[in-house]
PDB file of N, CA and C in Angstrom:
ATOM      1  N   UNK A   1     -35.137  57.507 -25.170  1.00  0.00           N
ATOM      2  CA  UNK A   1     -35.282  56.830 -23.909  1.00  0.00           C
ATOM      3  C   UNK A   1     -34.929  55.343 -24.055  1.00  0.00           C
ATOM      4  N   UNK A   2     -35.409  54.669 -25.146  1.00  0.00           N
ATOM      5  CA  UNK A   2     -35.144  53.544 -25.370  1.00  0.00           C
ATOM      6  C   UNK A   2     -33.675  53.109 -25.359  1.00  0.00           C
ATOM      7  N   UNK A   3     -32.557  54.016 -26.411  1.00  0.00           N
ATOM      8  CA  UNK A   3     -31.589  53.852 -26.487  1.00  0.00           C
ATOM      9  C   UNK A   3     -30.717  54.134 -25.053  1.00  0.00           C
ATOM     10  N   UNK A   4     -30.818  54.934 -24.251  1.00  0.00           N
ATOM     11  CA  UNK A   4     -30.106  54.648 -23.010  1.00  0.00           C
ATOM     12  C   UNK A   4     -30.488  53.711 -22.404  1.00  0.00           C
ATOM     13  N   UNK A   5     -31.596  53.261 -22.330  1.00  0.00           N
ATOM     14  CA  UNK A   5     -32.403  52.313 -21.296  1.00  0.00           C
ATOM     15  C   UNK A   5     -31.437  50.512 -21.996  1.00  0.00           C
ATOM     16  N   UNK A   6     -31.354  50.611 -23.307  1.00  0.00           N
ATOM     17  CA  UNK A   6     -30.539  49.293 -23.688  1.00  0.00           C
ATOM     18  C   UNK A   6     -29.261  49.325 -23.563  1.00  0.00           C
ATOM     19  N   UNK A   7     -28.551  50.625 -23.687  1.00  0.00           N
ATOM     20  CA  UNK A   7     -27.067  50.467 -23.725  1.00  0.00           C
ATOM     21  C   UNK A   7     -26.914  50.512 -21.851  1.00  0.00           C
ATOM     22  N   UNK A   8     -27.821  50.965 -20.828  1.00  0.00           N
ATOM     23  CA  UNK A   8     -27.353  50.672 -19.185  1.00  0.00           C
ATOM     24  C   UNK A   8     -27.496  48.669 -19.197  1.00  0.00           C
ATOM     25  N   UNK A   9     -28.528  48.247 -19.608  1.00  0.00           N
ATOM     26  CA  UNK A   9     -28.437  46.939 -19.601  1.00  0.00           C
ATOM     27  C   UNK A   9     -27.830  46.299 -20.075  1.00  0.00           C
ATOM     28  N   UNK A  10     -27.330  46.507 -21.443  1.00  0.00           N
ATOM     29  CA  UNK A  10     -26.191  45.561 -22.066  1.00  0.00           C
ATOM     30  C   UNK A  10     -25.022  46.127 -21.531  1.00  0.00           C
ATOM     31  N   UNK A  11     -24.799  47.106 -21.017  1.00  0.00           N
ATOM     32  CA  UNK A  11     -23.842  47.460 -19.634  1.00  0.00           C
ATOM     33  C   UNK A  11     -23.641  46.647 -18.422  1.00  0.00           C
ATOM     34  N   UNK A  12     -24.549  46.559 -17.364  1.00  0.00           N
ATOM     35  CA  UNK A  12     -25.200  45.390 -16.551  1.00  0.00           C
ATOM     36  C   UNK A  12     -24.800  43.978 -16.726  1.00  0.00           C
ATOM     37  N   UNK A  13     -25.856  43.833 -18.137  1.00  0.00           N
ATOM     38  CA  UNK A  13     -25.103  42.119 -18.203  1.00  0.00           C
ATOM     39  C   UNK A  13     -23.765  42.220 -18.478  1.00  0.00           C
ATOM     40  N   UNK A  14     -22.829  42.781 -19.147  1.00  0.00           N
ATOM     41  CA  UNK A  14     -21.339  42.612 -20.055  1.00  0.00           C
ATOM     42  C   UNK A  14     -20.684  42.648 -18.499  1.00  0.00           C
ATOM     43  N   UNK A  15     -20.605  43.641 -17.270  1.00  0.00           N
ATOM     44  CA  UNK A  15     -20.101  43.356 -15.963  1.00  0.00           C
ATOM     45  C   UNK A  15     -21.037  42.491 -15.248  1.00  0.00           C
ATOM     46  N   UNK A  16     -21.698  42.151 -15.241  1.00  0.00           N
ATOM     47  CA  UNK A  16     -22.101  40.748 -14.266  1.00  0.00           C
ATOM     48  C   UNK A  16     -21.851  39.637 -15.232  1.00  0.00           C
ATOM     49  N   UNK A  17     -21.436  39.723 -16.397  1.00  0.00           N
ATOM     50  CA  UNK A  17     -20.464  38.425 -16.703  1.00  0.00           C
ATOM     51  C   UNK A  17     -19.156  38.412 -16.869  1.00  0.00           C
ATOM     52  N   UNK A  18     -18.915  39.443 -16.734  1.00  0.00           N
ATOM     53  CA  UNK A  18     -17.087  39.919 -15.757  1.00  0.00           C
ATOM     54  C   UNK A  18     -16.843  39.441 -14.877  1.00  0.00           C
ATOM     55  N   UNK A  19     -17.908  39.410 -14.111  1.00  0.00           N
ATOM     56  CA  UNK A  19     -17.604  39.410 -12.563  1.00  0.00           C
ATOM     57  C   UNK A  19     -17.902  37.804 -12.267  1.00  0.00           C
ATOM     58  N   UNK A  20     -18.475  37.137 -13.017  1.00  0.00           N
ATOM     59  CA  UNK A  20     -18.686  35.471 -12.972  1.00  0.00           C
ATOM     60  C   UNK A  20     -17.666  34.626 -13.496  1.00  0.00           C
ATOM     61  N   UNK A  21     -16.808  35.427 -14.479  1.00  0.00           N
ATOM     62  CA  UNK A  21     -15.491  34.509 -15.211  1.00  0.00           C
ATOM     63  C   UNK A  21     -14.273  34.476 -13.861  1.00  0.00           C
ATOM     64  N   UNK A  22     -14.446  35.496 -13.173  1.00  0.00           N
ATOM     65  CA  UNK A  22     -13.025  35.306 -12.030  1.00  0.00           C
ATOM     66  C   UNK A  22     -13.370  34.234 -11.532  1.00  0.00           C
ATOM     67  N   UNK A  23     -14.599  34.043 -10.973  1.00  0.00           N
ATOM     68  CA  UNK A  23     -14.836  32.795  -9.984  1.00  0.00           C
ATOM     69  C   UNK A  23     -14.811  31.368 -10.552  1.00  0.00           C
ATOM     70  N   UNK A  24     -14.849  31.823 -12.076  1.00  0.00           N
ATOM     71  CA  UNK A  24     -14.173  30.492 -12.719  1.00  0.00           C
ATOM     72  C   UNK A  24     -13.080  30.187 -12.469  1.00  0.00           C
ATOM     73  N   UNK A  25     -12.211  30.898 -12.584  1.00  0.00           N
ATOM     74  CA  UNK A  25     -10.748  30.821 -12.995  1.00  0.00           C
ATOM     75  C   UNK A  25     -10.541  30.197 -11.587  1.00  0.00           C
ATOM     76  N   UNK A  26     -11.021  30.930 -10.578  1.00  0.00           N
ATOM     77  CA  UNK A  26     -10.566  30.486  -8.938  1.00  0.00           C
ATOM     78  C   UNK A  26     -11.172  29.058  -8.814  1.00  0.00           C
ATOM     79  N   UNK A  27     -12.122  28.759  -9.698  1.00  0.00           N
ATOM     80  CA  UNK A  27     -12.355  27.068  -9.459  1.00  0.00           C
ATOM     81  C   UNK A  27     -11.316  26.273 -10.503  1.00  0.00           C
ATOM     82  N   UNK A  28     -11.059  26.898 -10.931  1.00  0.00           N
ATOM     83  CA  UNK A  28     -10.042  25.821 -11.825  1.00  0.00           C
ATOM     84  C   UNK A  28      -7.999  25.643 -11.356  1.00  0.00           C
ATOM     85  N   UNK A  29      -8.311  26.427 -10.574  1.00  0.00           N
ATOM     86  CA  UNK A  29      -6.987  26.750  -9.384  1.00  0.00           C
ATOM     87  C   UNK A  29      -7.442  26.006  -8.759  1.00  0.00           C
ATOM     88  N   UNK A  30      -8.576  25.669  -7.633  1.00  0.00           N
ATOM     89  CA  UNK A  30      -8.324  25.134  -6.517  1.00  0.00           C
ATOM     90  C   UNK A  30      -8.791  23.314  -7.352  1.00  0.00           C
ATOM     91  N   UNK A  31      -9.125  23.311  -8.419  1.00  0.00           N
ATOM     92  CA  UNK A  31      -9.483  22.165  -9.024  1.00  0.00           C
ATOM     93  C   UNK A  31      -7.848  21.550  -9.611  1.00  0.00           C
ATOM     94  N   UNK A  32      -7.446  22.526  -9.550  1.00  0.00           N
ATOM     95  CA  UNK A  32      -5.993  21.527 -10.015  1.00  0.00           C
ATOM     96  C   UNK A  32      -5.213  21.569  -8.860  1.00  0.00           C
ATOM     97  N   UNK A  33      -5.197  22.335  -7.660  1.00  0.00           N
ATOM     98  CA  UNK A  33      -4.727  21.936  -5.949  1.00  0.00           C
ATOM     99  C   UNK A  33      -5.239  20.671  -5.618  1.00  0.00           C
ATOM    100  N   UNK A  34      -6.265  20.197  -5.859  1.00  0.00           N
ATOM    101  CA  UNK A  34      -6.695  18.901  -5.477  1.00  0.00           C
ATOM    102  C   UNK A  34      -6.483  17.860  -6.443  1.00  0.00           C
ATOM    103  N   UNK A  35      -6.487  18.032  -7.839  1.00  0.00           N
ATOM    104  CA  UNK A  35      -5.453  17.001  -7.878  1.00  0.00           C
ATOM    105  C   UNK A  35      -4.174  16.916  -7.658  1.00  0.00           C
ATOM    106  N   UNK A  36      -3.720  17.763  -7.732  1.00  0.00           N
ATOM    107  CA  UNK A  36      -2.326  17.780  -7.163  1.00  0.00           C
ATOM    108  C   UNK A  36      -2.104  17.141  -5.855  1.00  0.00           C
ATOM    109  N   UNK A  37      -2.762  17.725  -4.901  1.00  0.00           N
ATOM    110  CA  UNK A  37      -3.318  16.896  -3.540  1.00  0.00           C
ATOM    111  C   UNK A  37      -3.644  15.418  -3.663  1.00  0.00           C
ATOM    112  N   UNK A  38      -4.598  14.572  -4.772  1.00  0.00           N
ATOM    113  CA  UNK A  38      -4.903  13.548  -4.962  1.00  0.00           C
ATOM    114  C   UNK A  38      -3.629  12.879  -5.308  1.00  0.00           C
ATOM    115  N   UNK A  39      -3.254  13.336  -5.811  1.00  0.00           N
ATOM    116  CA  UNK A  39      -2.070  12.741  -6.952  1.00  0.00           C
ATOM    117  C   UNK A  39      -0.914  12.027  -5.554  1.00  0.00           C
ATOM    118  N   UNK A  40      -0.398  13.293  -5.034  1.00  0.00           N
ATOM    119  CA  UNK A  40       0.371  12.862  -3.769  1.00  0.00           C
ATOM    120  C   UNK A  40       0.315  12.356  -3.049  1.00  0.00           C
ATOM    121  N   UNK A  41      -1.269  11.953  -2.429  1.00  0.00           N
ATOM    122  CA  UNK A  41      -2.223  11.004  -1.701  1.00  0.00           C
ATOM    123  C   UNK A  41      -1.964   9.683  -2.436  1.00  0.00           C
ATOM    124  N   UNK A  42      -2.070   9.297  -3.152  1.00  0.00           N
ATOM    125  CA  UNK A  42      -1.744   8.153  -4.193  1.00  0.00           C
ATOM    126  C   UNK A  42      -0.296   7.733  -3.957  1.00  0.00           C
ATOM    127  N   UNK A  43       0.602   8.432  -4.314  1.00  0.00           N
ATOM    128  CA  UNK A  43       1.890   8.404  -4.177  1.00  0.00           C
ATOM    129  C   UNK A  43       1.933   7.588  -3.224  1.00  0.00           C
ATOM    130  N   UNK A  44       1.704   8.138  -1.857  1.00  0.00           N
ATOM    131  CA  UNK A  44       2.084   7.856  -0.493  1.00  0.00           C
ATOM    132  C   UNK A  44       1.020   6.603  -0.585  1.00  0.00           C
ATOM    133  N   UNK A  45      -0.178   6.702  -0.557  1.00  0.00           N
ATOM    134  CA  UNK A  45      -0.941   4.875  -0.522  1.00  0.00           C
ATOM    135  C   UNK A  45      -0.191   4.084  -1.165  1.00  0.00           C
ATOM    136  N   UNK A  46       0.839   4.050  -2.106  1.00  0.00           N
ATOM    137  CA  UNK A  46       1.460   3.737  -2.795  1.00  0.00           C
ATOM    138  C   UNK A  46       2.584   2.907  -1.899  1.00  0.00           C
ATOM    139  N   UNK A  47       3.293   4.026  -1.773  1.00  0.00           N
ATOM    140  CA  UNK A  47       4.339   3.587  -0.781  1.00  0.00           C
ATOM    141  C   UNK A  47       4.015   2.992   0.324  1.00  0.00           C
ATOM    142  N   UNK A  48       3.227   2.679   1.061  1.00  0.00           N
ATOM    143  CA  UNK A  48       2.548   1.738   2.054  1.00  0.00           C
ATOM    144  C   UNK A  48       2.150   0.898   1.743  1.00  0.00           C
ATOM    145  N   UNK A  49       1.358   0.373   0.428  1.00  0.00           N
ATOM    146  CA  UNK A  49       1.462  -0.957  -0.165  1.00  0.00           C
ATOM    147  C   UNK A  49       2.472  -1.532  -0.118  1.00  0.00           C
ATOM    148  N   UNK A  50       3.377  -0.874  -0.804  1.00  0.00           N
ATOM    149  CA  UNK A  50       4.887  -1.517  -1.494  1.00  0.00           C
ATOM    150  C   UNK A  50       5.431  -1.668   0.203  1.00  0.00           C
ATOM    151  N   UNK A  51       5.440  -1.058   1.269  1.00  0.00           N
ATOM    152  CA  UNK A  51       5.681  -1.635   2.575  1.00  0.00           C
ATOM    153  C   UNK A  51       5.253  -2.946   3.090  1.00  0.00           C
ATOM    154  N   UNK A  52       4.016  -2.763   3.104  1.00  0.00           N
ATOM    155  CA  UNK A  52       3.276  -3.575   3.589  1.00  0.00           C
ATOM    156  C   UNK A  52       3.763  -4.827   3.012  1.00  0.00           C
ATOM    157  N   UNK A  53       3.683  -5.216   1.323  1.00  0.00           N
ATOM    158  CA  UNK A  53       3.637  -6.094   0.480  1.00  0.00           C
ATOM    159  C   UNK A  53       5.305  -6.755   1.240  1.00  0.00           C
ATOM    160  N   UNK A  54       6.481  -5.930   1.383  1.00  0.00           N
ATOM    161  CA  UNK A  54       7.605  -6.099   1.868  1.00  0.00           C
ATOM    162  C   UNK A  54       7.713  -7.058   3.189  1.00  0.00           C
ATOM    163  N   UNK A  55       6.582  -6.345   3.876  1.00  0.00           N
ATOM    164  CA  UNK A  55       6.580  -7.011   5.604  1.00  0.00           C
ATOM    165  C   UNK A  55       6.094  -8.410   5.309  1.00  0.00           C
ATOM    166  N   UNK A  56       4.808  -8.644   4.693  1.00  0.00           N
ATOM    167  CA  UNK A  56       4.111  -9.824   4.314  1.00  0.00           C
ATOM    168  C   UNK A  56       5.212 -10.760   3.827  1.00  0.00           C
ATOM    169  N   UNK A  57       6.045 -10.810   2.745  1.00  0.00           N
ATOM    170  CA  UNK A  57       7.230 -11.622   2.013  1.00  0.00           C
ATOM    171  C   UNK A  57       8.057 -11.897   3.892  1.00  0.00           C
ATOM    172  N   UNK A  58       8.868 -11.172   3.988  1.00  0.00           N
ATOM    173  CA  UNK A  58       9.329 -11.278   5.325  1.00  0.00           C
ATOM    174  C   UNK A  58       8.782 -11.947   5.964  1.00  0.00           C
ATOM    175  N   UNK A  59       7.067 -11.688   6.375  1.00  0.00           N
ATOM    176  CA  UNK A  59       6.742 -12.352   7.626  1.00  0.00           C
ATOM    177  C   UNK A  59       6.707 -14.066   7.071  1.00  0.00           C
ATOM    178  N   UNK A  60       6.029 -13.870   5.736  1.00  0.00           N
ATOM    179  CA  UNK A  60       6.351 -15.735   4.886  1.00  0.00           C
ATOM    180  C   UNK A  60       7.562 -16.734   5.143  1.00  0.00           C
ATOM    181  N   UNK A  61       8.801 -15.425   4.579  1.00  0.00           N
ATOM    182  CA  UNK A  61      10.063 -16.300   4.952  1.00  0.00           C
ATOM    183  C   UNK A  61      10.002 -16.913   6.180  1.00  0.00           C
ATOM    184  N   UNK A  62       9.799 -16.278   7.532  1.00  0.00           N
ATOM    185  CA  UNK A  62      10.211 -16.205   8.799  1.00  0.00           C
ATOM    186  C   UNK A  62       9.539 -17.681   8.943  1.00  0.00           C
ATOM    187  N   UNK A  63       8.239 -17.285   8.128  1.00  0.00           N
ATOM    188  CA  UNK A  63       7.093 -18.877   8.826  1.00  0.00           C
ATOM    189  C   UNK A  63       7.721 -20.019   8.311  1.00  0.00           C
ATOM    190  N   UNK A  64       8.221 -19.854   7.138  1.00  0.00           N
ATOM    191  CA  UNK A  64       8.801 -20.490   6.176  1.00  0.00           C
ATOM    192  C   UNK A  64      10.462 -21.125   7.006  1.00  0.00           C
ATOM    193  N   UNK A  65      10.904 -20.735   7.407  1.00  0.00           N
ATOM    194  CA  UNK A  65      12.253 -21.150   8.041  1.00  0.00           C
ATOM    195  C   UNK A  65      11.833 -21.868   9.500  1.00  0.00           C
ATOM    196  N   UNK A  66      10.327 -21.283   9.943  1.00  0.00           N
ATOM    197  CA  UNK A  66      10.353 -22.041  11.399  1.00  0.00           C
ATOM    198  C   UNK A  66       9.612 -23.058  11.270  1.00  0.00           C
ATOM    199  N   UNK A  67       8.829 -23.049   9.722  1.00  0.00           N
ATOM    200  CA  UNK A  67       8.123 -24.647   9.916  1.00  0.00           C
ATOM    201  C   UNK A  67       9.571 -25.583   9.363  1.00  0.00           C
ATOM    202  N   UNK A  68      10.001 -25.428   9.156  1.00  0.00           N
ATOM    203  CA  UNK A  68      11.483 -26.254   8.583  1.00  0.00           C
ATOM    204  C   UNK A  68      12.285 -26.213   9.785  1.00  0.00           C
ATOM    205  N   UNK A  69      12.866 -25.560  10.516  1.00  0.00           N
ATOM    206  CA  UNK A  69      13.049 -26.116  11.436  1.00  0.00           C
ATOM    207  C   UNK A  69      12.286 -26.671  12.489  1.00  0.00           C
ATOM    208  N   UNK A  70      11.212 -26.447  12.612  1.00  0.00           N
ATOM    209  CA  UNK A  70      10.291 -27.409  13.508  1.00  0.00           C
ATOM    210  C   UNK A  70      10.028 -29.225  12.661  1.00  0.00           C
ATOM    211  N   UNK A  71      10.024 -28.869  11.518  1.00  0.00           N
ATOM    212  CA  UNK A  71      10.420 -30.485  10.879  1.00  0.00           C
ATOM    213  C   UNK A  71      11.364 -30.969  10.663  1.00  0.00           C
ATOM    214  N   UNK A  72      12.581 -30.203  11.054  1.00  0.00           N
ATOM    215  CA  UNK A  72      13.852 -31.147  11.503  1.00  0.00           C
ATOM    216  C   UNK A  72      13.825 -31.795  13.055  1.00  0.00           C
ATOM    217  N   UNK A  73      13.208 -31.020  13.971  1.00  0.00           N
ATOM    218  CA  UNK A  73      13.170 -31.499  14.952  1.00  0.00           C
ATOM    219  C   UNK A  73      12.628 -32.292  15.277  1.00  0.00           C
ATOM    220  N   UNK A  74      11.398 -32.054  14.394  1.00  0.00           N
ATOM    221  CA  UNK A  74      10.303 -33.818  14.554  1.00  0.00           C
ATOM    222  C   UNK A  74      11.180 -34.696  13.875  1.00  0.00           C
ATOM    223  N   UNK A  75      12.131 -34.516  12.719  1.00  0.00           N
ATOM    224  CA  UNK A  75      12.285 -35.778  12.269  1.00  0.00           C
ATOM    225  C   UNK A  75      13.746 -36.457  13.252  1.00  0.00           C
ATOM    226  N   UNK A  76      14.449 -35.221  13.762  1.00  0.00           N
ATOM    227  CA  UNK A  76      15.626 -35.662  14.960  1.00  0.00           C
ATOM    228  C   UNK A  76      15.014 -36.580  15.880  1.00  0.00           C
ATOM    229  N   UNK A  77      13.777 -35.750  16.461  1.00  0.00           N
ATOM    230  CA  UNK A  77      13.021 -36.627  17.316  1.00  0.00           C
ATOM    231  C   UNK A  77      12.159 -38.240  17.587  1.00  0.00           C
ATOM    232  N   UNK A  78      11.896 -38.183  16.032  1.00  0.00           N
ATOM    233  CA  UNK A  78      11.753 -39.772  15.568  1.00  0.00           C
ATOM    234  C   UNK A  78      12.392 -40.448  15.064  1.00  0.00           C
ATOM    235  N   UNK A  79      13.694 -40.358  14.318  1.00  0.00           N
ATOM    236  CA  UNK A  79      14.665 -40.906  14.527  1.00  0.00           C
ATOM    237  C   UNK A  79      15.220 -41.812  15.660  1.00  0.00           C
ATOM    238  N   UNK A  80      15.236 -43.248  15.659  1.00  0.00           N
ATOM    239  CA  UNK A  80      15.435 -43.710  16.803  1.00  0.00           C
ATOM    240  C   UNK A  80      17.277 -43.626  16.694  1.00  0.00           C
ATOM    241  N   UNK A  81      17.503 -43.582  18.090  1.00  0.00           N
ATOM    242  CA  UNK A  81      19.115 -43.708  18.590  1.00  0.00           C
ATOM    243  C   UNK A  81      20.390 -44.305  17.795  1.00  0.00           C
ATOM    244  N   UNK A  82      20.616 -44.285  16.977  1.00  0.00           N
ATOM    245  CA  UNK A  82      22.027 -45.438  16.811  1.00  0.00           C
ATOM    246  C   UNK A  82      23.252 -45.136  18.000  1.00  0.00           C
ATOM    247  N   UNK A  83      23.713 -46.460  18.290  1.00  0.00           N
ATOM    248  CA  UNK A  83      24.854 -46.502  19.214  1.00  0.00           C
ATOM    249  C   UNK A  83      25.961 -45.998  17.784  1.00  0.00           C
ATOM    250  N   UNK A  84      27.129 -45.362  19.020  1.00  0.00           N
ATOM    251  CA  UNK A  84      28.234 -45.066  18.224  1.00  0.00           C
ATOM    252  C   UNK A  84      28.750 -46.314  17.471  1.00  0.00           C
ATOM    253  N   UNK A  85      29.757 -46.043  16.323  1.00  0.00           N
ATOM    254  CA  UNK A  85      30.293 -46.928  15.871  1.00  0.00           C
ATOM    255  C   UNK A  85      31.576 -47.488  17.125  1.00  0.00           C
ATOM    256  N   UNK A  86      31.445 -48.533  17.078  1.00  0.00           N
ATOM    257  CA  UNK A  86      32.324 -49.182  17.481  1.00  0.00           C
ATOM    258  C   UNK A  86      32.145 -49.349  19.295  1.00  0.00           C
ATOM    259  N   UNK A  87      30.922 -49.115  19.251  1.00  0.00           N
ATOM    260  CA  UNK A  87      30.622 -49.296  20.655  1.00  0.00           C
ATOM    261  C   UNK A  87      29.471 -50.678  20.882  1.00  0.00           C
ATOM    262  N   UNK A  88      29.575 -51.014  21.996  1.00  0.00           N
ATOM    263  CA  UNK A  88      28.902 -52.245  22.197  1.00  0.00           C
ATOM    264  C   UNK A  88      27.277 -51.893  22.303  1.00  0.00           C
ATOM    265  N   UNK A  89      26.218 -52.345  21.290  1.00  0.00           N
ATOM    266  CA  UNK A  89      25.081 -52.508  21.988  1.00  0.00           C
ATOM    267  C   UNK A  89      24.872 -52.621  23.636  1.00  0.00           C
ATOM    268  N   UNK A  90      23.597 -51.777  23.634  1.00  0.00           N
ATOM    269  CA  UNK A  90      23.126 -51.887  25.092  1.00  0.00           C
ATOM    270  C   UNK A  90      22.617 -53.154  25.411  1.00  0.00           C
ATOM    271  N   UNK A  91      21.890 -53.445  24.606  1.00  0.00           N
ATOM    272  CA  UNK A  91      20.981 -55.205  24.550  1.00  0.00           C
ATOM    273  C   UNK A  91      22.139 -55.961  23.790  1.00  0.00           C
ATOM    274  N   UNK A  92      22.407 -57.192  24.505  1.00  0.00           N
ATOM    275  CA  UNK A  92      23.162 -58.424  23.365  1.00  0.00           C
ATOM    276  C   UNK A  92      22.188 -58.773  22.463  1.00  0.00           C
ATOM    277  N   UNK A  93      22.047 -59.324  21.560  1.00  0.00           N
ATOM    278  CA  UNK A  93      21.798 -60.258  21.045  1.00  0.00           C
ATOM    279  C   UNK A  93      20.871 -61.129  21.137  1.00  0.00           C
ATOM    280  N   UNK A  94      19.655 -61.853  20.764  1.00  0.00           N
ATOM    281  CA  UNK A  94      19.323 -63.103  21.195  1.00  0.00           C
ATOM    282  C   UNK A  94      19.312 -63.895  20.524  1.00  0.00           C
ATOM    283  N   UNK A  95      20.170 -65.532  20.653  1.00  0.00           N
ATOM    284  CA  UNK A  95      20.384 -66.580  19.543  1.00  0.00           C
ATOM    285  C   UNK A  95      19.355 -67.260  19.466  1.00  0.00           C
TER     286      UNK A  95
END
């Protein structure tokens, strides 16, 4: 009695730890789908930095060219007048 009664149980356990290794295997599949998933997620945050970082340089230049020309214009603007060469002052002279 004894001897059937151990060989149905070490029966028992040997398939209910059969039956627990598949559901390993299926976590280690969907564990490497997600990094795989992560990985590509990265990629692409990636590539939107390197955008972004692109637009920022751009938007610098742009500021960069309009404060320079806005300080040519102040300095056109304070610049006082010279008459042409060879043209007569507006005011003569006073001796």
């Amino acid at each position: 009695m004894r001897k059937p009664f151990a060989f149905a149980l070490m029966l028992a356990a040997t398939m209910g730890l059969a039956a627990c290794d598949k559901a390993s295997e299926d976590k280690a599949q969907d564990a490497q789908q997600h990094a795989e998933q992560a990985q590509e997620k990265m990629g692409e945050a990636q590539d939107k930095m390197n955008d972004a970082a692109k637009e920022n340089a751009e938007a610098a230049k742009d500021q960069a060219e309009a404060q320079q020309k806005a300080a040519e214009e102040a300095a056109d603007e304070a610049a006082p007048a010279t008459p042409a060469p060879g043209t007569a002052p507006s005011e003569p002279a006073k001796q």
